[in-house]
C-alpha atoms as a PDB file:
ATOM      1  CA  UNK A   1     159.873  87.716  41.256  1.00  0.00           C
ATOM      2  CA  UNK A   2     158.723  84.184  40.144  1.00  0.00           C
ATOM      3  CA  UNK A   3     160.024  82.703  37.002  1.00  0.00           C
ATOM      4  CA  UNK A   4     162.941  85.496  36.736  1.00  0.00           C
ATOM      5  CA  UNK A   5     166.283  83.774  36.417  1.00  0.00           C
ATOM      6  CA  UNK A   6     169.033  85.946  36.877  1.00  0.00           C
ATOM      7  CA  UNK A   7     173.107  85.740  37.283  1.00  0.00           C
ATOM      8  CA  UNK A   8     174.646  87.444  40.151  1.00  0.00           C
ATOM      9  CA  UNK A   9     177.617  88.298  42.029  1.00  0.00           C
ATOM     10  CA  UNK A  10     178.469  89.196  45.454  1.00  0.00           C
ATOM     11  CA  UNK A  11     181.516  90.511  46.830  1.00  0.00           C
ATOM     12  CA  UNK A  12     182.171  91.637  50.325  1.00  0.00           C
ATOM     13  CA  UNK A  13     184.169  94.354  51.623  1.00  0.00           C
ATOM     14  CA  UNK A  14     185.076  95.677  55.202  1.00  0.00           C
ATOM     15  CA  UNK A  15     182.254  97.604  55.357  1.00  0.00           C
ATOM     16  CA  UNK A  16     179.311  95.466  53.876  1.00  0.00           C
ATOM     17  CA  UNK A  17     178.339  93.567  50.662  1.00  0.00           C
ATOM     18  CA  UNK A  18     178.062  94.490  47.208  1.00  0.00           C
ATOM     19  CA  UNK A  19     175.748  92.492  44.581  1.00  0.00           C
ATOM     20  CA  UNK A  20     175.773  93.232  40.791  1.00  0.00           C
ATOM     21  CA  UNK A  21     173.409  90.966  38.867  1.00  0.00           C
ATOM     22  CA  UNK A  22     171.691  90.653  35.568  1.00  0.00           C
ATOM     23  CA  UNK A  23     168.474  88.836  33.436  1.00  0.00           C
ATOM     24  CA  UNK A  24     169.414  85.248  31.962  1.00  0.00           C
ATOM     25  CA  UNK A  25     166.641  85.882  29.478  1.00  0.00           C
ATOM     26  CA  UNK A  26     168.518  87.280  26.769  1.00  0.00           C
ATOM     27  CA  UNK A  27     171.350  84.731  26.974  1.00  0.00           C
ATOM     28  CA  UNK A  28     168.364  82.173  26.909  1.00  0.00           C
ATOM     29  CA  UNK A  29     166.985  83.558  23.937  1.00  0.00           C
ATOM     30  CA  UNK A  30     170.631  83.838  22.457  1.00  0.00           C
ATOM     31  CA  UNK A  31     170.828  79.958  23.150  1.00  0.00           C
ATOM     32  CA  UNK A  32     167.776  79.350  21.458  1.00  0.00           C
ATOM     33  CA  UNK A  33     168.354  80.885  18.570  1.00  0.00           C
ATOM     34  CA  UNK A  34     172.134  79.311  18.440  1.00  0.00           C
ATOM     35  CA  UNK A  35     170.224  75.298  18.732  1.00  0.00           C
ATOM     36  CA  UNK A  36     167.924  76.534  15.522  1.00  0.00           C
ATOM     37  CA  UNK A  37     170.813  77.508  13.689  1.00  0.00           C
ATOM     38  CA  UNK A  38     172.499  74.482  14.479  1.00  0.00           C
ATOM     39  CA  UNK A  39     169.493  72.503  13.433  1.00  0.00           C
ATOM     40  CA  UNK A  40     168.488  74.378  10.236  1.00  0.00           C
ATOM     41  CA  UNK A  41     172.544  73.797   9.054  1.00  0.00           C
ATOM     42  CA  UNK A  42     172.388  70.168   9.986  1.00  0.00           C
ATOM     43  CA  UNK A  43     168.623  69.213   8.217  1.00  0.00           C
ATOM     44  CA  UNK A  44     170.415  71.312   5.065  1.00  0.00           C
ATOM     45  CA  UNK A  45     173.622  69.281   5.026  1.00  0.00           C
ATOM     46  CA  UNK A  46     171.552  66.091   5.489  1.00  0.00           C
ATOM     47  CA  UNK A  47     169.269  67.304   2.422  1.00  0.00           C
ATOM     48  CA  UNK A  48     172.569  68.466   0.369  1.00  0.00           C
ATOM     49  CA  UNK A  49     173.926  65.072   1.019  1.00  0.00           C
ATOM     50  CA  UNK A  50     170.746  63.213  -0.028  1.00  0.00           C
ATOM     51  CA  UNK A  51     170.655  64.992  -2.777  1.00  0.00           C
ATOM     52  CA  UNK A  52     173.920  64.402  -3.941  1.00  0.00           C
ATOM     53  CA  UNK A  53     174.099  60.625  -3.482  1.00  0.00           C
ATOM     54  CA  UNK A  54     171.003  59.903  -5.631  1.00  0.00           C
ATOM     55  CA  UNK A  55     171.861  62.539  -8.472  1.00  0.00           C
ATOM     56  CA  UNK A  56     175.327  60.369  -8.717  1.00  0.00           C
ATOM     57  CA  UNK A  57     173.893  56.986  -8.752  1.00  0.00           C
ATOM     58  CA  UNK A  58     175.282  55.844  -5.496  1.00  0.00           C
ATOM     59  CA  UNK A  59     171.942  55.238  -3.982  1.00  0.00           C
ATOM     60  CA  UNK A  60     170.855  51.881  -2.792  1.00  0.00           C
ATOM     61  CA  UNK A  61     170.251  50.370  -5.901  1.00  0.00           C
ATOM     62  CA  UNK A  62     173.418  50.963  -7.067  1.00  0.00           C
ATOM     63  CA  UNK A  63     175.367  49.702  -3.946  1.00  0.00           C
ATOM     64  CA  UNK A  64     173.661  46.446  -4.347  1.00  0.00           C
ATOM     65  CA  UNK A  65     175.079  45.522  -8.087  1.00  0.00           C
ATOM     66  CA  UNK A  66     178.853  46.079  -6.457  1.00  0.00           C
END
């Protein structure tokens, strides 16, 4: 089929070939999900940080007068 990805494996014996094989779709989708994760965890610990710099004073303003 077109647009089907799929891993296989072949392994011959004396007496012919055998192939075992599966969809890459839900280890795509797995993927997927993993990058969102990883990008939902590293917007929060850029807000978190934010957040904590300016509610302790250490923003710009305050670097400037050292």
């Amino acid at each position: 089929m077109s647009g089907v990805r799929a891993a296989t494996v072949v392994v011959g014996f004396r007496g012919g070939w055998v192939v075992a094989g599966r969809s890459l779709r839900l280890v795509e989708e797995r993927a997927d999900n993993l990058l969102s994760l990883a990008l939902a965890g590293w917007l929060a610990a850029l807000v978190g940080t934010a957040l904590v710099v300016f509610a302790t004073g250490l923003g710009p303003r305050r670097l400037e007068e050292r």
